[in-house]
N, C-alpha and C. Protein backbone atom coordinates (compact mmCIF):
# COMPACT_ATOMS: atom_id res chain seq x y z
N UNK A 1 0.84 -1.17 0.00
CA UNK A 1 0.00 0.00 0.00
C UNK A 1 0.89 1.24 0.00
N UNK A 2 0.29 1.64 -0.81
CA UNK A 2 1.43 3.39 -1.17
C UNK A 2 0.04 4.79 -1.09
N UNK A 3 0.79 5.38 0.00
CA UNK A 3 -0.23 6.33 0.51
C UNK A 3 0.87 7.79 0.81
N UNK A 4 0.33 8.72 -0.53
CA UNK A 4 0.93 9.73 -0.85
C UNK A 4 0.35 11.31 -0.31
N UNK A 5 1.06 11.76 0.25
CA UNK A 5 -0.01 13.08 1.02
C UNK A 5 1.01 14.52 -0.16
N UNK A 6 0.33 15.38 -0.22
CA UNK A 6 0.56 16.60 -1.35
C UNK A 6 1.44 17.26 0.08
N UNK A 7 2.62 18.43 -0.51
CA UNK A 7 3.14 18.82 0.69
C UNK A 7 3.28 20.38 0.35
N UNK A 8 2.28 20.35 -0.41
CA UNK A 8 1.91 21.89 -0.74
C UNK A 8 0.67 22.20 -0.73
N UNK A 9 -0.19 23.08 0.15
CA UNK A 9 -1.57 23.18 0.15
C UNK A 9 -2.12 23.85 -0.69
N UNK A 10 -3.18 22.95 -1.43
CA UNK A 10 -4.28 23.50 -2.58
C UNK A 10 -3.92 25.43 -2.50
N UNK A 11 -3.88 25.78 -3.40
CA UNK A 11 -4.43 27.33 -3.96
C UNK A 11 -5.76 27.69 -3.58
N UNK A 12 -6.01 28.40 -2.53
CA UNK A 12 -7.37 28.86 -2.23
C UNK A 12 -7.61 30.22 -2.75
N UNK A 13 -6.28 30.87 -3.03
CA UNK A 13 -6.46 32.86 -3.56
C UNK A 13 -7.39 33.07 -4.07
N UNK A 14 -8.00 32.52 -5.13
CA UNK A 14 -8.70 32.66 -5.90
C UNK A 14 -10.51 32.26 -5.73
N UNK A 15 -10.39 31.70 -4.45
CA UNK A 15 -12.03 31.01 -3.62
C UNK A 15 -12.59 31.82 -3.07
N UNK A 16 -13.28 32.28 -3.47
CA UNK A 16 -14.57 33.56 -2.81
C UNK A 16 -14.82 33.48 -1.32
N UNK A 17 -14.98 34.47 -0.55
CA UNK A 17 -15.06 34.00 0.49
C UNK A 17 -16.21 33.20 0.77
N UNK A 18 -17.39 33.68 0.15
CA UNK A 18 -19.02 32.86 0.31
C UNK A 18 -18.96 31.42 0.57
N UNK A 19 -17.83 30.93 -0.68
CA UNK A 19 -17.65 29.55 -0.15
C UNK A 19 -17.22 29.21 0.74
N UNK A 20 -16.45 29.59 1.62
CA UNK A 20 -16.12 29.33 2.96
C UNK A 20 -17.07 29.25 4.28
N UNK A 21 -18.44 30.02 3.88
CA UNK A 21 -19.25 29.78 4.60
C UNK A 21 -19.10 30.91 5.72
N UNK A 22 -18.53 32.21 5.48
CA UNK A 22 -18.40 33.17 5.98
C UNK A 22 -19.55 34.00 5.70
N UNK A 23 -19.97 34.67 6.83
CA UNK A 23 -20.91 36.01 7.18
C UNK A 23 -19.43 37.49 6.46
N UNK A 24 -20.31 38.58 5.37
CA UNK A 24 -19.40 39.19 5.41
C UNK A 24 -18.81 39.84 6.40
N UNK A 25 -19.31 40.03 7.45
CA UNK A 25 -18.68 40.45 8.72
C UNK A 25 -17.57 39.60 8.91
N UNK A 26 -17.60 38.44 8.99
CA UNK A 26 -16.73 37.18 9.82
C UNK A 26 -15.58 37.25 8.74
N UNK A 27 -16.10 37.30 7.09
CA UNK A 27 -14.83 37.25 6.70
C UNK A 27 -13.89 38.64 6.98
N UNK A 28 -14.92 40.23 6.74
CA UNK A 28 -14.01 41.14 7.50
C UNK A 28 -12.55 41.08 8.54
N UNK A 29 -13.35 40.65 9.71
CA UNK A 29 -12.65 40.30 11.06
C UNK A 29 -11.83 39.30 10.27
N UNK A 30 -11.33 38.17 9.95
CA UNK A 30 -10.62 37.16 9.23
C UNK A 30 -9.78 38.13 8.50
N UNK A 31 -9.79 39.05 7.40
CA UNK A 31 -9.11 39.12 6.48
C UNK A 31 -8.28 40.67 7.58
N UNK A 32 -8.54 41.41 8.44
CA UNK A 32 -7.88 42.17 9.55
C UNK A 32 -6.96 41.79 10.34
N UNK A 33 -7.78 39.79 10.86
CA UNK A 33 -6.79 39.35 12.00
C UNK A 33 -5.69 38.90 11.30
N UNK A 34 -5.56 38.33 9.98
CA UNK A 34 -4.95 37.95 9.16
C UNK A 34 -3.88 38.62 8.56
N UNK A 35 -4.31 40.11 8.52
CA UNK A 35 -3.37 41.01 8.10
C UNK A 35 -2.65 41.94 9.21
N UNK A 36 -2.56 40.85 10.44
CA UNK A 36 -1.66 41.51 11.62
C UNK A 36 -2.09 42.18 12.70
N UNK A 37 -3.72 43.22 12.46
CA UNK A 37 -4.09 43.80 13.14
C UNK A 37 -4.63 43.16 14.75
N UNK A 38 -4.32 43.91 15.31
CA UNK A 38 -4.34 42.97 17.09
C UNK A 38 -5.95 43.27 16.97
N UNK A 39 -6.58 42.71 18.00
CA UNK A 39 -7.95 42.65 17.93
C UNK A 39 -8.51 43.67 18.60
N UNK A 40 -8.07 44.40 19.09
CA UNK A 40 -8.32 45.91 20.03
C UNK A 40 -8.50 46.85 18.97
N UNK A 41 -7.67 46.65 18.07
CA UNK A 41 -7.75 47.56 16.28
C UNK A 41 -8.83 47.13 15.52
N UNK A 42 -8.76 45.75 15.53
CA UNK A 42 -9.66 45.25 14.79
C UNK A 42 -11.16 45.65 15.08
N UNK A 43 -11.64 45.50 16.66
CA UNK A 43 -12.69 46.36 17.03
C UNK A 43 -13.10 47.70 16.72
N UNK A 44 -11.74 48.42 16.83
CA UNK A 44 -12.39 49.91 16.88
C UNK A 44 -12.65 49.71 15.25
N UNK A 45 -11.60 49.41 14.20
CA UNK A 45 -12.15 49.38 13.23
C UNK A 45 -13.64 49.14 12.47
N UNK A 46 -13.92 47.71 13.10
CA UNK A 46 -15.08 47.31 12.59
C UNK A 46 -16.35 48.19 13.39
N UNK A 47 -16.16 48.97 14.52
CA UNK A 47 -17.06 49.68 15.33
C UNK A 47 -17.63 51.07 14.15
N UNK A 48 -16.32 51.54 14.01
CA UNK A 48 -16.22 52.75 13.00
C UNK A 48 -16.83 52.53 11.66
N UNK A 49 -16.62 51.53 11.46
CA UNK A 49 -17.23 50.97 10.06
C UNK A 49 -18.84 50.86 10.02
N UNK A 50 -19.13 50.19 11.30
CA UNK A 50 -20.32 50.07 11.60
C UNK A 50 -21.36 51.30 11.98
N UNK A 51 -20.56 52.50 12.00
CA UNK A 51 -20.96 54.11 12.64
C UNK A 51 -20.95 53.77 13.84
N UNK A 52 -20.52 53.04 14.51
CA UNK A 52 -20.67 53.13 16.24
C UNK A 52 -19.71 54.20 17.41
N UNK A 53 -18.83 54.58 16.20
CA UNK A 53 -17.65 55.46 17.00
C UNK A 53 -17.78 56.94 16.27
């Protein structure tokens, strides 16, 4: 039995977020925490966005 695993993960760049099964909010917060922002930023951001600030 020969059991081969890929050691490079699939290309997702190009996968919408919808398919992921993300709320656009959720992918928001995701694509912020993702890009470094600490979550104290990430709040006020998404607050401001939301008109709350």
């Amino acid at each position: 039995m020969e059991v081969r695993i890929p050691l490079d993960p699939p290309d997702t760049s190009e996968q919408p977020t919808e398919s992921w099964g993300l709320a656009p909010r959720e992918a928001e917060v995701l694509r912020l925490l993702t890009a470094g922002v600490t979550s104290r930023a990430a709040a006020a951001a998404l607050a401001t966005e939301a008109g709350l600030r």
